[in-house]
C-alpha atoms as a PDB file:
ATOM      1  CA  UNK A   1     -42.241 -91.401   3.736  1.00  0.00           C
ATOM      2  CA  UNK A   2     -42.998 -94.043   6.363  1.00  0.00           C
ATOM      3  CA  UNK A   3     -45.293 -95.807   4.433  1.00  0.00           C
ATOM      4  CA  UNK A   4     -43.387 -96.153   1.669  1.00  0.00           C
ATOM      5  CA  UNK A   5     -40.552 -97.759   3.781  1.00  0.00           C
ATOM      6  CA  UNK A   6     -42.767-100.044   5.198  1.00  0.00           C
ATOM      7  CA  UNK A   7     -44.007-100.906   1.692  1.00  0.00           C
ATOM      8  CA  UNK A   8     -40.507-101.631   0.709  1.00  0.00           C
ATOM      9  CA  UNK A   9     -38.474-103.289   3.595  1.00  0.00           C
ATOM     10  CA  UNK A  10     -34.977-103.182   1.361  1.00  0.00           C
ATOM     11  CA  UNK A  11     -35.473 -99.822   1.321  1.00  0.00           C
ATOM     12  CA  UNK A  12     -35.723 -99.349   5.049  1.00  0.00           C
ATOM     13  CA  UNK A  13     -33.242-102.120   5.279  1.00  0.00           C
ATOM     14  CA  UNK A  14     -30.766 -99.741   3.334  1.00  0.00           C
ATOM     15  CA  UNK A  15     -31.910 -96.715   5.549  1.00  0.00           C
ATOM     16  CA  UNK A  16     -30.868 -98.682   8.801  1.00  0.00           C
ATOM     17  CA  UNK A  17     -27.831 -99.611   7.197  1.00  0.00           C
ATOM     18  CA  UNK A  18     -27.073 -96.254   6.143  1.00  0.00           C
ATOM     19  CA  UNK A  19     -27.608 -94.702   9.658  1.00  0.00           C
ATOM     20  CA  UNK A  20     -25.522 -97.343  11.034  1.00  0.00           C
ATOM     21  CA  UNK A  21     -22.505 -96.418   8.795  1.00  0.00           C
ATOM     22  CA  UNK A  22     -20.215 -99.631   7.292  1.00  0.00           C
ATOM     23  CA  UNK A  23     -16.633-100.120   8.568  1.00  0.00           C
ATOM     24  CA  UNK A  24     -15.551 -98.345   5.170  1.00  0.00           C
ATOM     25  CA  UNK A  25     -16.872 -95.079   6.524  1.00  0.00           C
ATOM     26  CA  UNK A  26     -15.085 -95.322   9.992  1.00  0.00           C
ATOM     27  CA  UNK A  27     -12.051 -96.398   7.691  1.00  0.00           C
ATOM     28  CA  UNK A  28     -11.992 -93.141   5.485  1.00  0.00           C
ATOM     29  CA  UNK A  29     -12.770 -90.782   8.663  1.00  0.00           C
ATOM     30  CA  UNK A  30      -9.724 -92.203  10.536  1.00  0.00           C
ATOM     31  CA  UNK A  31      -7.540 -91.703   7.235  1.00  0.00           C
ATOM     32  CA  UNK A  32      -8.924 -88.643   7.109  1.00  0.00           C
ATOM     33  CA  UNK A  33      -8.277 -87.264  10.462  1.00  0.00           C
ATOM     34  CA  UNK A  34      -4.422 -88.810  10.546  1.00  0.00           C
ATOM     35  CA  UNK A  35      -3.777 -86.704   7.261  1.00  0.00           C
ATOM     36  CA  UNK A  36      -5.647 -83.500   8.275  1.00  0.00           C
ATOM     37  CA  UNK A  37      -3.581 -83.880  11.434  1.00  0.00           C
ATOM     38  CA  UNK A  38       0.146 -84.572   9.803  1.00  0.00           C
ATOM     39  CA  UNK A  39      -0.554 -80.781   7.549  1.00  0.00           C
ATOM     40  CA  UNK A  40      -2.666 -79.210  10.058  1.00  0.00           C
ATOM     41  CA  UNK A  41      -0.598 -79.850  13.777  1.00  0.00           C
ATOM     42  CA  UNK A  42       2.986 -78.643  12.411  1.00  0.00           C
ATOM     43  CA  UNK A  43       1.757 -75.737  10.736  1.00  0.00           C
ATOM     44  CA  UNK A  44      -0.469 -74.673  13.460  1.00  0.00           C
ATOM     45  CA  UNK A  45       2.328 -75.280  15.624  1.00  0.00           C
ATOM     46  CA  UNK A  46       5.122 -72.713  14.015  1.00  0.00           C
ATOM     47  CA  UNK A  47       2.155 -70.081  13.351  1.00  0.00           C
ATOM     48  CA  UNK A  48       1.470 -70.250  17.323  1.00  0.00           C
ATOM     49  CA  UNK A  49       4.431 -69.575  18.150  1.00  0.00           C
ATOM     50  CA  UNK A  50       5.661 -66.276  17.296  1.00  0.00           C
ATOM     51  CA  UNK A  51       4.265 -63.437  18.863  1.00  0.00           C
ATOM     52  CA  UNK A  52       2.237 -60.916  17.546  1.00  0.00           C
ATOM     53  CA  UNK A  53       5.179 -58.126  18.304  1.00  0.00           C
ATOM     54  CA  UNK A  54       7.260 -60.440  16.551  1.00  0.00           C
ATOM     55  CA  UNK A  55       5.259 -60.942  13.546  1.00  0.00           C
ATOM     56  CA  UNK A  56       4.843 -57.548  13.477  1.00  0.00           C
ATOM     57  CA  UNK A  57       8.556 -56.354  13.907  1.00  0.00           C
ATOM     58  CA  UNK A  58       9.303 -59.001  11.012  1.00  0.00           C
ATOM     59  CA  UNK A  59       7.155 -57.492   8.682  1.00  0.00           C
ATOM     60  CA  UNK A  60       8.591 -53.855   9.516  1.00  0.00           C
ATOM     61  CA  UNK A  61      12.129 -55.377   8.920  1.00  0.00           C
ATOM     62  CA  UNK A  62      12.905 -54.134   5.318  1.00  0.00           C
ATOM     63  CA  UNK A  63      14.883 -57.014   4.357  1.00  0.00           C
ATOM     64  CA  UNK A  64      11.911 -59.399   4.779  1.00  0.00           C
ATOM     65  CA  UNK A  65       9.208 -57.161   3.425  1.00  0.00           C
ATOM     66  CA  UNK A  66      11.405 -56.699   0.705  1.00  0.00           C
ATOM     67  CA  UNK A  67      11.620 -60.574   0.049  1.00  0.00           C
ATOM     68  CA  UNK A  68       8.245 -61.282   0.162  1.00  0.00           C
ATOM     69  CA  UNK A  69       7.240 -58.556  -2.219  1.00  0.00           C
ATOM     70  CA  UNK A  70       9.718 -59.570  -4.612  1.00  0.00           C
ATOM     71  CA  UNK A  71       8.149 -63.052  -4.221  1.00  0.00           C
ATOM     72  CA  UNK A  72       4.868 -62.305  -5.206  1.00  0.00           C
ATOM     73  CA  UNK A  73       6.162 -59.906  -7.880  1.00  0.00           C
ATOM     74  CA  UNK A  74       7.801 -62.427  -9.673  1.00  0.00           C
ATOM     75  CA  UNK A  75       5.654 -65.566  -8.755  1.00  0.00           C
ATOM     76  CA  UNK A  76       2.744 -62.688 -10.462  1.00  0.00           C
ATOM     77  CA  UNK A  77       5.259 -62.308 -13.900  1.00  0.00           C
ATOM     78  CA  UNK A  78       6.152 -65.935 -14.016  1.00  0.00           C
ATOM     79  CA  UNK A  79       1.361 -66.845 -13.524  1.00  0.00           C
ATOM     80  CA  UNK A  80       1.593 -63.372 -16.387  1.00  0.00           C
ATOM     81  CA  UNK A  81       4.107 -65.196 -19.065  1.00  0.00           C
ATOM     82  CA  UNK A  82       2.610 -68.223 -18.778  1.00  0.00           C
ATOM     83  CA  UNK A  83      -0.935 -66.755 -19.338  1.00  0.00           C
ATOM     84  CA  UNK A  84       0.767 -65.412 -22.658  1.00  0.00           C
ATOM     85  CA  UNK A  85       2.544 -68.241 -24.040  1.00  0.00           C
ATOM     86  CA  UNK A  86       0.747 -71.365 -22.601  1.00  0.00           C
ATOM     87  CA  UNK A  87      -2.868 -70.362 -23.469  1.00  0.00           C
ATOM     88  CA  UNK A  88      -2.241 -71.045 -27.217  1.00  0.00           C
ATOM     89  CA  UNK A  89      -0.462 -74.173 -26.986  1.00  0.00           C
ATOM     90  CA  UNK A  90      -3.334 -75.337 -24.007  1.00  0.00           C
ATOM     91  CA  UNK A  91      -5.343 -74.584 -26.603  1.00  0.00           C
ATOM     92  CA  UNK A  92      -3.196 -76.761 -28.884  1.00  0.00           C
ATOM     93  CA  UNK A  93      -3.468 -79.554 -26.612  1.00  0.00           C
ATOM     94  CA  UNK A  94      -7.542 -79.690 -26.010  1.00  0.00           C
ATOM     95  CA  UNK A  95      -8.520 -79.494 -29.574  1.00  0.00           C
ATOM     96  CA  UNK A  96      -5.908 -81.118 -31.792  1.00  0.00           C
ATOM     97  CA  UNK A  97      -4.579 -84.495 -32.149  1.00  0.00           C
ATOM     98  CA  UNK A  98      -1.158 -85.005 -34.253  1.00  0.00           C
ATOM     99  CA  UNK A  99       1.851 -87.047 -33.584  1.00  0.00           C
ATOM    100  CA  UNK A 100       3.637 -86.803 -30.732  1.00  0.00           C
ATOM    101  CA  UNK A 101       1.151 -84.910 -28.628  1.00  0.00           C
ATOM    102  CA  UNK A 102       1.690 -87.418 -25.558  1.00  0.00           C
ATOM    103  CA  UNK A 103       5.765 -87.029 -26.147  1.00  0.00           C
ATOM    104  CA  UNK A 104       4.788 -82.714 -26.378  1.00  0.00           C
ATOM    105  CA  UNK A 105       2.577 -83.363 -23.167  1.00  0.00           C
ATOM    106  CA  UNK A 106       4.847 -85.357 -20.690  1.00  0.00           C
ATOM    107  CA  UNK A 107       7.591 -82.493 -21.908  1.00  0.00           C
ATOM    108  CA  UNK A 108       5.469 -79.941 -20.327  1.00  0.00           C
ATOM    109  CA  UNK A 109       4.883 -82.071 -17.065  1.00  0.00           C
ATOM    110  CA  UNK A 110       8.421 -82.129 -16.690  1.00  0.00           C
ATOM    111  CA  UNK A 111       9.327 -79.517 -14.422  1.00  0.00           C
ATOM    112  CA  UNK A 112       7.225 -81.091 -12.104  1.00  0.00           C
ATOM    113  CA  UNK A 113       8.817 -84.472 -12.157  1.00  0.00           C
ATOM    114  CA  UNK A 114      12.638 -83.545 -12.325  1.00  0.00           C
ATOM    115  CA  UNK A 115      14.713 -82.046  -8.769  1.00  0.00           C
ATOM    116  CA  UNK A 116      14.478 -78.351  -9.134  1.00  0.00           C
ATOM    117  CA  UNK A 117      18.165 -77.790  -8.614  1.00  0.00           C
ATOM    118  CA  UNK A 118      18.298 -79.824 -11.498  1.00  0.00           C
ATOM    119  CA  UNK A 119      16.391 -76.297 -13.302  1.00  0.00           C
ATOM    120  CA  UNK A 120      18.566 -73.731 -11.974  1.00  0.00           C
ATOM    121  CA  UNK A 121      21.632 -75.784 -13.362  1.00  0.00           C
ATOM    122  CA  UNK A 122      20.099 -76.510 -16.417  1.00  0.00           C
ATOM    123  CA  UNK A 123      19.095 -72.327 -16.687  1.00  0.00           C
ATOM    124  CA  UNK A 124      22.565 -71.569 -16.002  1.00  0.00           C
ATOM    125  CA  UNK A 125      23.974 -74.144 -18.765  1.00  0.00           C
ATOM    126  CA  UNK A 126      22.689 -72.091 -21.518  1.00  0.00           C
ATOM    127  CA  UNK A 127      23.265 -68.884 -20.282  1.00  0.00           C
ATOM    128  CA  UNK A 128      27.092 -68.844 -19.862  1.00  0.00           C
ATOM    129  CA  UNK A 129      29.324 -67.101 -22.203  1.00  0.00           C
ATOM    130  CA  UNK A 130      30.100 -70.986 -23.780  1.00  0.00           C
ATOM    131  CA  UNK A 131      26.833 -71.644 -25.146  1.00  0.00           C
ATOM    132  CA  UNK A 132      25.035 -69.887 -28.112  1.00  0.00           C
ATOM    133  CA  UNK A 133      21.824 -69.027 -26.486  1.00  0.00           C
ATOM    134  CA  UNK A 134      24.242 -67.198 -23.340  1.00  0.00           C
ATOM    135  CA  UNK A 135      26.037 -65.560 -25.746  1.00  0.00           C
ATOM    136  CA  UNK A 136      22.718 -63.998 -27.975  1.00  0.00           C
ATOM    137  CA  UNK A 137      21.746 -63.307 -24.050  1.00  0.00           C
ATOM    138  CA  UNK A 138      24.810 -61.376 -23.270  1.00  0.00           C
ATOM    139  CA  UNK A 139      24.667 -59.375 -26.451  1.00  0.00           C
ATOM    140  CA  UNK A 140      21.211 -57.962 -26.025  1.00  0.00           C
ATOM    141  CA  UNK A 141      21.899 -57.551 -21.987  1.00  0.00           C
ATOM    142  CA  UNK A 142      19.815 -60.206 -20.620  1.00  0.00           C
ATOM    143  CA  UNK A 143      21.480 -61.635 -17.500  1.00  0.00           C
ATOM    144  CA  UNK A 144      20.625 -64.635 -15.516  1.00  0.00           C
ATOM    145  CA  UNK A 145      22.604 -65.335 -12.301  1.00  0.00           C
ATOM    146  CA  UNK A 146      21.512 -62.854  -9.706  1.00  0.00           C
ATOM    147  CA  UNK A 147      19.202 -61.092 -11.649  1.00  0.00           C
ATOM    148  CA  UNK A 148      15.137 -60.668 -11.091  1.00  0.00           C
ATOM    149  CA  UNK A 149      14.899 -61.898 -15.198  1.00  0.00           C
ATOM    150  CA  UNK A 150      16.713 -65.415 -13.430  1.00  0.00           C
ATOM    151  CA  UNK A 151      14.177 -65.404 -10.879  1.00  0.00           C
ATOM    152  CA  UNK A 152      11.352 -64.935 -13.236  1.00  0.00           C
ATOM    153  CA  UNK A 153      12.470 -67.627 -15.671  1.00  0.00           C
ATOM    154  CA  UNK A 154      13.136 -69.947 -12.278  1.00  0.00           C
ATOM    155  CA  UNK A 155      10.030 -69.342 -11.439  1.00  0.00           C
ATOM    156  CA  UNK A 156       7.938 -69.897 -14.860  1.00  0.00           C
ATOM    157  CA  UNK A 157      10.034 -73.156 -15.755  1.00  0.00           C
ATOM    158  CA  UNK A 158       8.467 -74.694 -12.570  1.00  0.00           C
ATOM    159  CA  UNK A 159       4.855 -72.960 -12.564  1.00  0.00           C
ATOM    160  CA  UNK A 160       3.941 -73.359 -16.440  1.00  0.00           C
ATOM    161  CA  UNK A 161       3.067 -76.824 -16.025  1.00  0.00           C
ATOM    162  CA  UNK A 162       0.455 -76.043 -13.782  1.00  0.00           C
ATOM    163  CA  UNK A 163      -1.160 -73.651 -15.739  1.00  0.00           C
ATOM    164  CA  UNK A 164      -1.358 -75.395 -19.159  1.00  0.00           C
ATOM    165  CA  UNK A 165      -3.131 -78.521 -17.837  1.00  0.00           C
ATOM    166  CA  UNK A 166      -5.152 -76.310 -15.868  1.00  0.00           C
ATOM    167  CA  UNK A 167      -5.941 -74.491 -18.868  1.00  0.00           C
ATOM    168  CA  UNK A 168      -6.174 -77.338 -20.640  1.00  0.00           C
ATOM    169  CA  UNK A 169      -8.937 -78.948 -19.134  1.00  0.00           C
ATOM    170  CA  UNK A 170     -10.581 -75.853 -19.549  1.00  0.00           C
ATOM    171  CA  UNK A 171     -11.061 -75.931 -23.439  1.00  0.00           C
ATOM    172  CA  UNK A 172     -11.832 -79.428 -23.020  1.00  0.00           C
ATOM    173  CA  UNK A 173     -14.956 -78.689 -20.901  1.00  0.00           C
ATOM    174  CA  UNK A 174     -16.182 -76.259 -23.501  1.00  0.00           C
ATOM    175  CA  UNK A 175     -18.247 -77.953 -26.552  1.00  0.00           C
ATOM    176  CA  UNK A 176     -16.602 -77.775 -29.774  1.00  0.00           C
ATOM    177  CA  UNK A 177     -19.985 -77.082 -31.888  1.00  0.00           C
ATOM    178  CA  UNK A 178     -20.267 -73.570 -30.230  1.00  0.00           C
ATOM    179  CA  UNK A 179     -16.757 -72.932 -32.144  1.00  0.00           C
ATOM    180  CA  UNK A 180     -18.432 -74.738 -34.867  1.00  0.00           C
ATOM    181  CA  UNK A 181     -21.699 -72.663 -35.088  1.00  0.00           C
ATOM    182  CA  UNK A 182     -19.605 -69.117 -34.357  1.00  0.00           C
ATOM    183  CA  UNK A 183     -17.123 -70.108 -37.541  1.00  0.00           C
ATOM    184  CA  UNK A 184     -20.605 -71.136 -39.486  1.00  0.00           C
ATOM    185  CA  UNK A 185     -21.985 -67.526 -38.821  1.00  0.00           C
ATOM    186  CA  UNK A 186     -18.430 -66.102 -40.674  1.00  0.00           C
ATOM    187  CA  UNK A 187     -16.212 -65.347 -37.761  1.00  0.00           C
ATOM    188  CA  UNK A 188     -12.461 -66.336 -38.206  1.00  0.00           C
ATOM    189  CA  UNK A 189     -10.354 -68.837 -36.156  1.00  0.00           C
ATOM    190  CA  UNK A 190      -9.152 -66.026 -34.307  1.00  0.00           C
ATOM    191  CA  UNK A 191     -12.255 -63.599 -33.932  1.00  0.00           C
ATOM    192  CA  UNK A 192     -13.941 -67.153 -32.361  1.00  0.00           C
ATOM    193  CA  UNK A 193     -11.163 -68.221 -30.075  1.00  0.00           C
ATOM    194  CA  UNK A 194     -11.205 -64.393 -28.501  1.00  0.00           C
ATOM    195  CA  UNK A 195     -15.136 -63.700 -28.466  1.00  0.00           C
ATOM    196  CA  UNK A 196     -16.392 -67.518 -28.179  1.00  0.00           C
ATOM    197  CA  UNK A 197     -13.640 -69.514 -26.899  1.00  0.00           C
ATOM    198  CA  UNK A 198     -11.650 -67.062 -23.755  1.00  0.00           C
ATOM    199  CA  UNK A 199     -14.680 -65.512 -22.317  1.00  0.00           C
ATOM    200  CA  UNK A 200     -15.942 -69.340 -21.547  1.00  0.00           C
ATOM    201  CA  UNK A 201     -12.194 -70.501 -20.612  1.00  0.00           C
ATOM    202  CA  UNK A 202     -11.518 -67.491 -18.584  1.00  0.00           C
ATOM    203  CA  UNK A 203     -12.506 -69.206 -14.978  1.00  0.00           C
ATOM    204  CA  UNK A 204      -9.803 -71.520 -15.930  1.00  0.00           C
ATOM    205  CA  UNK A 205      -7.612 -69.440 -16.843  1.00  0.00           C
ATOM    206  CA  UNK A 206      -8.113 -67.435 -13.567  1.00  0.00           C
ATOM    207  CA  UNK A 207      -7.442 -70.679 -11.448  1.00  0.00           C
ATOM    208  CA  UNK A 208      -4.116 -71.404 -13.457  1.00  0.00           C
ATOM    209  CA  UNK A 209      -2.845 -68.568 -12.853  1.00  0.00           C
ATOM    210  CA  UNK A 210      -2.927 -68.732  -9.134  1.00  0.00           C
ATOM    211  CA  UNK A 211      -1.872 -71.911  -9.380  1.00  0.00           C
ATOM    212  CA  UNK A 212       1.094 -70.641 -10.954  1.00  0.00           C
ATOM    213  CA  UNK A 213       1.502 -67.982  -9.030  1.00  0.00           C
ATOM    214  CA  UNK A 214       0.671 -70.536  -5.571  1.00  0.00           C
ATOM    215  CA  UNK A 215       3.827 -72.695  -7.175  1.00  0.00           C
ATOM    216  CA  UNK A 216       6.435 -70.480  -7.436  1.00  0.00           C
ATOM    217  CA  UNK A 217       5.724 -67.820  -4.693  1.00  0.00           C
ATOM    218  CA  UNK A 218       7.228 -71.112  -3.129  1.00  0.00           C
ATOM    219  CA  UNK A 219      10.013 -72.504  -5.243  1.00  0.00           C
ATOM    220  CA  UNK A 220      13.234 -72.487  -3.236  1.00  0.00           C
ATOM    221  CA  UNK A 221      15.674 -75.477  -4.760  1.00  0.00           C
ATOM    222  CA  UNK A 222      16.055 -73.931  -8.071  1.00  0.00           C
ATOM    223  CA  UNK A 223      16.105 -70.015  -6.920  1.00  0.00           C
ATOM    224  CA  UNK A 224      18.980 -70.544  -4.802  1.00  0.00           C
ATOM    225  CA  UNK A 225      21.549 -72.285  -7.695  1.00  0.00           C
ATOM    226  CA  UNK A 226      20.414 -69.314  -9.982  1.00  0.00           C
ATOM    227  CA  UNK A 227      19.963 -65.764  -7.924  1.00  0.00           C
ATOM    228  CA  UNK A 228      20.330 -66.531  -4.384  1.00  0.00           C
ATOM    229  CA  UNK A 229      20.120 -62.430  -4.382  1.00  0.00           C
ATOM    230  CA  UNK A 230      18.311 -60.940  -5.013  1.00  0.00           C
ATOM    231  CA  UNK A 231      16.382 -63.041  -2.438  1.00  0.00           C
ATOM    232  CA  UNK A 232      13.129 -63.913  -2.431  1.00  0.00           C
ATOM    233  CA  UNK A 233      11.066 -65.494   1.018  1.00  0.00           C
ATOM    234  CA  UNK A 234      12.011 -68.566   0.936  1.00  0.00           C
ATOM    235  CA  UNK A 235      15.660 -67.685   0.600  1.00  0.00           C
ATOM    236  CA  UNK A 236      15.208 -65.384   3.561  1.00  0.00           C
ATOM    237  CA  UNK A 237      13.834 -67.976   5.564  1.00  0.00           C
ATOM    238  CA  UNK A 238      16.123 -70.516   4.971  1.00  0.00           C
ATOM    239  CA  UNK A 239      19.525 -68.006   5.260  1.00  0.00           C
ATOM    240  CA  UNK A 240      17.656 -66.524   8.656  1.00  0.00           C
ATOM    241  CA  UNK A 241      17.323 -70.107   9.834  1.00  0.00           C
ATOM    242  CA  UNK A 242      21.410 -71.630   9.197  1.00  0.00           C
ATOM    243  CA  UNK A 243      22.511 -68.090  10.626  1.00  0.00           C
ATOM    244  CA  UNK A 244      19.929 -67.828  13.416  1.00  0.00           C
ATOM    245  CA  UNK A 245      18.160 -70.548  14.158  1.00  0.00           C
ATOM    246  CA  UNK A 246      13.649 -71.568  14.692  1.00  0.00           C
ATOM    247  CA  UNK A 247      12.732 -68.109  16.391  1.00  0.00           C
ATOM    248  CA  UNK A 248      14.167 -65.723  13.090  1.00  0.00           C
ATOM    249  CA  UNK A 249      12.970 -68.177  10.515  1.00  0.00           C
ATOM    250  CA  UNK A 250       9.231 -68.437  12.214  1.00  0.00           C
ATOM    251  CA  UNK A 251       8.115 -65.520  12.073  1.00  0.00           C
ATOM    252  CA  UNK A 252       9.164 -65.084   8.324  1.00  0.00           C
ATOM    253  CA  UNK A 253       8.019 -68.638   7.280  1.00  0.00           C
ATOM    254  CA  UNK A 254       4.323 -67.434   8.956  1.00  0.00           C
ATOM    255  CA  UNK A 255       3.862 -64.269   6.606  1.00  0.00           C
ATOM    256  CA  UNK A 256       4.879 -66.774   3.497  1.00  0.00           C
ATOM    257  CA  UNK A 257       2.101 -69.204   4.952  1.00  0.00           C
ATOM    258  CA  UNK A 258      -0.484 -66.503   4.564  1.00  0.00           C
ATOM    259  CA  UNK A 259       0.727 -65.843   1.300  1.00  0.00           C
ATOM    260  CA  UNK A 260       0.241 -68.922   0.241  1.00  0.00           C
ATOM    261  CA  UNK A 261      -3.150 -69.511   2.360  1.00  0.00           C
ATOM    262  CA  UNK A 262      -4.721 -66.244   0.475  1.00  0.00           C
ATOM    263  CA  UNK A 263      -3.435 -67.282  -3.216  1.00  0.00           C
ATOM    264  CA  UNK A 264      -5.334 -70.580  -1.897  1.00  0.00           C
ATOM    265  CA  UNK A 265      -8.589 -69.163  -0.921  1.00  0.00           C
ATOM    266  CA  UNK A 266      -8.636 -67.343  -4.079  1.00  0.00           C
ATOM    267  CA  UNK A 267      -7.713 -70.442  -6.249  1.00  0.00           C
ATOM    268  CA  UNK A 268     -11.246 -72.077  -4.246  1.00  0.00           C
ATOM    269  CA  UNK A 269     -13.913 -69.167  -4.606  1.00  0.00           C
ATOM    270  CA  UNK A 270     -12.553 -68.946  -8.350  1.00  0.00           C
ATOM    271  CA  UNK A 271     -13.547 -72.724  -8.155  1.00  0.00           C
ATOM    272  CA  UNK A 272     -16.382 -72.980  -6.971  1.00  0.00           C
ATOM    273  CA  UNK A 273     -17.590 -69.814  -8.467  1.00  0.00           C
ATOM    274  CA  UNK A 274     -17.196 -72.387 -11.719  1.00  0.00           C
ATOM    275  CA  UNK A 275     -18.630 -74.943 -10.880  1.00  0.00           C
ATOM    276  CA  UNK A 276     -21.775 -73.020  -9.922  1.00  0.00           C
ATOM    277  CA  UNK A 277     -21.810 -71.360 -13.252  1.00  0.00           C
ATOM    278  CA  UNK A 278     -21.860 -74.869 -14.994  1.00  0.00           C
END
């Protein structure tokens, strides 16, 4: 290896150069360490501070373990509907082109544009007794203010965007001519999307979920216009901190954190575990 370096002085040149490192490099590690610093120091800072004993006696508190359950049960149905309803038009999306597919697309990516009080006032405007839609809703029983079903559609207005283009990107990735050769060989649209098409998707579809599910275990703005009760974490935390103050809102705002940290870890060994496969 030497030799050869001597042989070729640009490549030793570069070598020198390399071990050296160019002003760019110091550039990106200082950038680097002022952002891991402005998400990692505050965090670290409210998770030191409770106590164990008060972690603990937070988590005991019915109330709270209440909230966060009903957090990741409906943050879980919002990831479940959207599996349902956004893998076909994902699907849609990746292998189809037809007017006003950008127009279709940037309606999708709404929700993550627009204030999400804006969505719980928007929810509410077609549930009440004055429009149509609230009054079909009233007739069959579905309510929306207060209500888990509010909470659920709250929460998969603001997570479906996340898992279509997720999704999305997905059936992209996978080669069209192995839907091509398994509808050669007889099998139907259908029959090839679920035996050809899913099982190759399904890492995708995985990661979009938790995505999802990441998203709206979260969501706060839009929960509290629609169902402030039944309340989910990030209610609690916010009514514990107006009524209480930093030391009742901690503890609770900690046990969301890990929440959010496991949904997290899963989302990466569900990537990587992907990218390995390919």
């Amino acid at each position: 290896m030497n030799s050869t370096a001597g042989n070729f002085p640009g490549i030793a040149a570069g070598q020198r150069h390399h071990q050296r490192r160019d002003p760019l490099f110091w550039l990106a590690a200082a950038c680097s360490a002022v952002i891991v610093a402005f998400i990692l120091v505050p965090l670290v800072e409210m998770m030191t501070q409770p106590t164990l004993t008060a972690l603990k006696e937070t988590l005991m508190d019915r109330d709270v373990f209440r909230s966060i359950r009903l957090s990741i049960v409906t943050a879980g149905a919002a990831a479940a509907i959207s599996l349902v309803f956004g893998t076909p038009l994902a699907y849609l999306l990746a292998r189809h082109r037809f007017p006003g597919k950008k127009i279709l697309e940037s309606v999708i990516d709404l929700p993550i544009m627009i204030p999400h009080p804006v969505v719980g006032i928007a929810l509410l405007s077609i549930a009440g007794r004055n429009h149509p839609i609230g009054r079909l809703m009233q007739a069959v029983g579905i309510e929306i203010m207060g209500t888990v079903t509010g909470l659920i559609a709250v929460l998969t207005f603001v997570g479906l965007p996340f898992y279509i283009n997720t999704v999305k990107a997905g059936f992209v990735e996978i080669p069209p001519r192995l839907e091509h050769v398994s509808r050669s060989l007889g099998a139907s649209a259908g029959a090839t999307f679920f035996r050809v098409t899913l099982p190759l998707a399904w890492r995708h579809m995985v990661v979009g979920g938790i995505m999802c599910m990441a998203r709206a275990v979260s969501e706060f703005g839009a929960v509290v216009i629609v169902a402030y009760h039944p309340m989910v974490a990030p209610v609690m935390i916010y009514e514990r901190f107006t009524a209480y103050g930093l030391k009742y809102s901690q503890p609770v705002a900690v046990w969301l954190i890990l929440v959010c940290l496991v949904l997290f870890l899963l989302l990466r060994v569900f990537s990587l575990d992907r990218k390995a496969a390919a």
